[in-house]
N, C-alpha and C. Protein backbone atom coordinates (compact mmCIF):
# COMPACT_ATOMS: atom_id res chain seq x y z
N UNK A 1 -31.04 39.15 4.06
CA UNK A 1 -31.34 38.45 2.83
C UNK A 1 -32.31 37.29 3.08
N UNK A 2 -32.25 36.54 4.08
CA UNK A 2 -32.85 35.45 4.71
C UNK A 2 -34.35 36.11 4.95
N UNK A 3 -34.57 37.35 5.26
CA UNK A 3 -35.67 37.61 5.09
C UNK A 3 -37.25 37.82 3.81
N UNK A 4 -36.00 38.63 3.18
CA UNK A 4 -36.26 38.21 1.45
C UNK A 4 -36.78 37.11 1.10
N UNK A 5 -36.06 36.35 1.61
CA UNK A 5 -36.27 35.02 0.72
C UNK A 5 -37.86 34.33 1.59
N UNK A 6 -38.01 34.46 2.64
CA UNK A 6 -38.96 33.86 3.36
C UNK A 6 -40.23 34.90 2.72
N UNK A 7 -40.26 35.84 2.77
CA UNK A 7 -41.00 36.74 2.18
C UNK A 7 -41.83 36.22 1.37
N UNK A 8 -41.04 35.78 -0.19
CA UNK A 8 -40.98 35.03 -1.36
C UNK A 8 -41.79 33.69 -1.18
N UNK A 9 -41.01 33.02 -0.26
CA UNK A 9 -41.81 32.06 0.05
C UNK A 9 -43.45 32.26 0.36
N UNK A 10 -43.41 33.09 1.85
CA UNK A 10 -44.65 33.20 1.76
C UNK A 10 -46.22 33.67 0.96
N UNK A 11 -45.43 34.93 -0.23
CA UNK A 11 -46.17 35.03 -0.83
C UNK A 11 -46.44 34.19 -1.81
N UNK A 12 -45.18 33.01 -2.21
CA UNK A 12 -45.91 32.15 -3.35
C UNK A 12 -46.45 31.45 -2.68
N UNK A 13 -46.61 30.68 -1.65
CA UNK A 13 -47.74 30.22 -0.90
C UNK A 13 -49.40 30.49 -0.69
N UNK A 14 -49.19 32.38 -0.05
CA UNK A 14 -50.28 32.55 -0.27
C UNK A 14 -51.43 32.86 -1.39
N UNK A 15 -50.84 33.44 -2.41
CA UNK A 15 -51.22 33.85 -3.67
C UNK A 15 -51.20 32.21 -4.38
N UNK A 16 -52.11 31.99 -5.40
CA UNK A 16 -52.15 30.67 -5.77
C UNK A 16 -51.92 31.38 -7.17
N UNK A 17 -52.14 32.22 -8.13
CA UNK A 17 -51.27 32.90 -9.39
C UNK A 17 -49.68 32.91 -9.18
N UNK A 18 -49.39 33.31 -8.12
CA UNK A 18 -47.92 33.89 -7.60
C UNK A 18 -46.64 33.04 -8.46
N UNK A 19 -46.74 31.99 -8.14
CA UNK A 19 -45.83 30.89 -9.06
C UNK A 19 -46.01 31.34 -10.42
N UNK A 20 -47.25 30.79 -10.71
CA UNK A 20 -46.95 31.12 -12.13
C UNK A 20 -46.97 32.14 -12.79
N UNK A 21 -46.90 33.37 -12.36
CA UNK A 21 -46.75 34.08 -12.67
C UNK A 21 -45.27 35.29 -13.02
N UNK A 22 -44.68 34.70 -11.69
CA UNK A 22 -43.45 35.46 -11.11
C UNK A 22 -42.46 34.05 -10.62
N UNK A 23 -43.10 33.52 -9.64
CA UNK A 23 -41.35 32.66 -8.85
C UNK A 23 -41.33 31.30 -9.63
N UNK A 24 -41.80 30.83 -11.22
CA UNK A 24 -41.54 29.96 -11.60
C UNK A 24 -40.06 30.20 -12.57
N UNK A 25 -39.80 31.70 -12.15
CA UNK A 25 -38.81 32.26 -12.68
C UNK A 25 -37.43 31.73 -11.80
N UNK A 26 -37.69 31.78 -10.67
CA UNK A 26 -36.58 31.53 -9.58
C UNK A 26 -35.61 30.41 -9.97
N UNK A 27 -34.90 30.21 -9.05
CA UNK A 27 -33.99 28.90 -9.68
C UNK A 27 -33.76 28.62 -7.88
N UNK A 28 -33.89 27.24 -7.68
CA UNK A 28 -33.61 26.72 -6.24
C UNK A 28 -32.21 27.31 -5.46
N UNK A 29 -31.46 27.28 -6.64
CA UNK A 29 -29.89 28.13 -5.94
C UNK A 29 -29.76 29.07 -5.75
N UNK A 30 -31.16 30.23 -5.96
CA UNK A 30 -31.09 31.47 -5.79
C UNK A 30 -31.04 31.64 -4.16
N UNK A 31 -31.85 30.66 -3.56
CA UNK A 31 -32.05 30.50 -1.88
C UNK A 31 -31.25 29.87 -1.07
N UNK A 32 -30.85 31.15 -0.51
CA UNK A 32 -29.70 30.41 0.31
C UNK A 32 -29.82 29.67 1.81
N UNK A 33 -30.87 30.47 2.11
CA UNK A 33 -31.59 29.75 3.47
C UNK A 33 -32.01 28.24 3.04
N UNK A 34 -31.98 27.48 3.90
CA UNK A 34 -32.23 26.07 3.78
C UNK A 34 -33.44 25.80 3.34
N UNK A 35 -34.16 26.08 4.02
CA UNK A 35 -35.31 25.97 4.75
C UNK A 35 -36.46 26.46 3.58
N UNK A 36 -35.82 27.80 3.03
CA UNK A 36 -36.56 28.09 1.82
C UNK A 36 -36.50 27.37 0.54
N UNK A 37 -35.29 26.88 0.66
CA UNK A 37 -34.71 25.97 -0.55
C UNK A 37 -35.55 24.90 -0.99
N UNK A 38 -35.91 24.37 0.62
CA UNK A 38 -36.99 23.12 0.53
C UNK A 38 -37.66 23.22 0.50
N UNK A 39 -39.10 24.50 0.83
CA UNK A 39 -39.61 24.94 0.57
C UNK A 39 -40.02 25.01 -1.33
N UNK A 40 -39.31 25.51 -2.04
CA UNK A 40 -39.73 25.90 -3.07
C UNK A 40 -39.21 24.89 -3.58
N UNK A 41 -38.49 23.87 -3.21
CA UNK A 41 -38.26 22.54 -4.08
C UNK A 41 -39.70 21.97 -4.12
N UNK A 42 -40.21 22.21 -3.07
CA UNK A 42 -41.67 21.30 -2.77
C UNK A 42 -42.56 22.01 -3.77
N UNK A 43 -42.50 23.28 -4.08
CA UNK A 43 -43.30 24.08 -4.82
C UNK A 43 -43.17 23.66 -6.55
N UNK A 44 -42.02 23.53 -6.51
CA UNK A 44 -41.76 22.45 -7.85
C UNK A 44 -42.64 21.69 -8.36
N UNK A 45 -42.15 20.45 -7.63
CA UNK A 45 -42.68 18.69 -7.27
C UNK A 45 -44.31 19.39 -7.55
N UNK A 46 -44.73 19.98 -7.05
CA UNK A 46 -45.71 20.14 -7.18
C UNK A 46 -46.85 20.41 -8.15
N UNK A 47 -45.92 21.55 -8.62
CA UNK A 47 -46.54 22.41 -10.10
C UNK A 47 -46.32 21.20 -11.01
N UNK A 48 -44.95 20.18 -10.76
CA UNK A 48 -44.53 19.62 -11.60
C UNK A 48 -45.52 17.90 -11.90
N UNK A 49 -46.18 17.84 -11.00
CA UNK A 49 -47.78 17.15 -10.70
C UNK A 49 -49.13 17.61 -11.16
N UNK A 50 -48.94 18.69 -11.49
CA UNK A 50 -50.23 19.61 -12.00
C UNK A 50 -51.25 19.89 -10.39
N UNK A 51 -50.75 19.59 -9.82
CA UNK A 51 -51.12 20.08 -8.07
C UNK A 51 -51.43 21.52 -7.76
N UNK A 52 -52.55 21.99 -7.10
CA UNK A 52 -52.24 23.06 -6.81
C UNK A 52 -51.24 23.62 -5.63
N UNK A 53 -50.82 24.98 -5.71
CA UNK A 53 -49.85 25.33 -4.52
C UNK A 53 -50.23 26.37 -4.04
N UNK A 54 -50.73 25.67 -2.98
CA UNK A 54 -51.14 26.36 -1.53
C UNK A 54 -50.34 25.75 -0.27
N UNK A 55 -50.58 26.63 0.57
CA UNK A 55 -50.14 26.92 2.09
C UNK A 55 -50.43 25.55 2.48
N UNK A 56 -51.57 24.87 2.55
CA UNK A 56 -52.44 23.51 2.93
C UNK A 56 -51.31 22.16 2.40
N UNK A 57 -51.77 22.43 0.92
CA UNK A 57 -51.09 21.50 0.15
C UNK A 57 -49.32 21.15 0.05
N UNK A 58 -48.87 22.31 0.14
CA UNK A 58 -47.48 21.95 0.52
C UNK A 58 -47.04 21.62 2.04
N UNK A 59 -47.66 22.40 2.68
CA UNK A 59 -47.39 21.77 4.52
C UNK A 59 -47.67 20.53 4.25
N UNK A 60 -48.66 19.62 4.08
CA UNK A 60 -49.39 18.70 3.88
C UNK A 60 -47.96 17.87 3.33
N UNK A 61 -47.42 18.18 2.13
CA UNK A 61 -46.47 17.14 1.13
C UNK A 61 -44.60 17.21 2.06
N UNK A 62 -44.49 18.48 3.01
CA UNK A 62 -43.45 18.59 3.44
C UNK A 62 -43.72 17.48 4.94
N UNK A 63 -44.78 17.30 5.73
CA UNK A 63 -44.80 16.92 6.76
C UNK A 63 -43.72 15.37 6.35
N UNK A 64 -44.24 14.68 5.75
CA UNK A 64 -43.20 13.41 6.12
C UNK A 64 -41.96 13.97 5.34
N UNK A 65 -41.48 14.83 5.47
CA UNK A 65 -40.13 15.19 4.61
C UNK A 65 -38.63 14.89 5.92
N UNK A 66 -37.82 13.74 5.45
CA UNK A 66 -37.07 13.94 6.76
C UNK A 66 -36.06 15.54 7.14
N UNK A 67 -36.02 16.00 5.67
CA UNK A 67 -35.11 17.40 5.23
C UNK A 67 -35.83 18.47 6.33
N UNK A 68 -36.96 18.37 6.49
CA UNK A 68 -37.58 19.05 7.73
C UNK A 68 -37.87 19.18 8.58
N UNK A 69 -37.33 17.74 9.15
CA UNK A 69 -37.29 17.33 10.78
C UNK A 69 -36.01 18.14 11.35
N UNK A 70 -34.98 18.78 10.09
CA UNK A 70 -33.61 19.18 11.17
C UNK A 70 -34.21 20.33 10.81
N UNK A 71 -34.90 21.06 10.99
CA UNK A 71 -35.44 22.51 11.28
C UNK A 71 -36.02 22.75 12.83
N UNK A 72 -37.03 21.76 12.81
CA UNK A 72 -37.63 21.34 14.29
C UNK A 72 -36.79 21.95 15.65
C-alpha cells in the first residue's frame, strides 16, 4: 500500500495538472505512510498560496521542515 501511495505522490509532483485535476480529491488521512502525508500536506499549503507544485518547489518548502528531519 505504501507503495501506492508514494506512486501518487510522485506523480502529483511530476505532472504540474496532476493536483488539480485528480489528487485535489485526496484527503491527507487517506495516507498512511508518514512521509507521504507530509508530503501532500506541503502540496496543500501550496496550491493553498496559489504556488505552483512541482518537484523543485515543494523540496524547496519541505527542506526547513523539522517533520522531515525524522525521515533522514
Amino acid at each position: 500500500m505504501i507503495d501506492i501511495q508514494r506512486i501518487v505522490i510522485g506523480q502529483m509532483l511530476i505532472s504540474t495538472e496532476a493536483y488539480d485535476q485528480h489528487f485535489h480529491l485526496l484527503k491527507p488521512g487517506y495516507f498512511t505512510d508518514a512521509l507521504c502525508k507530509l508530503v501532500y500536506l506541503t502540496a496543500i499549503n501550496l496550491k493553498r498560496k496559489g504556488l505552483k507544485l512541482d518537484l523543485l518547489t515543494a523540496s524547496t518548502h519541505l527542506e526547513g521542515n523539522e517533520e522531515l528531519k525524522n525521515f533522514s
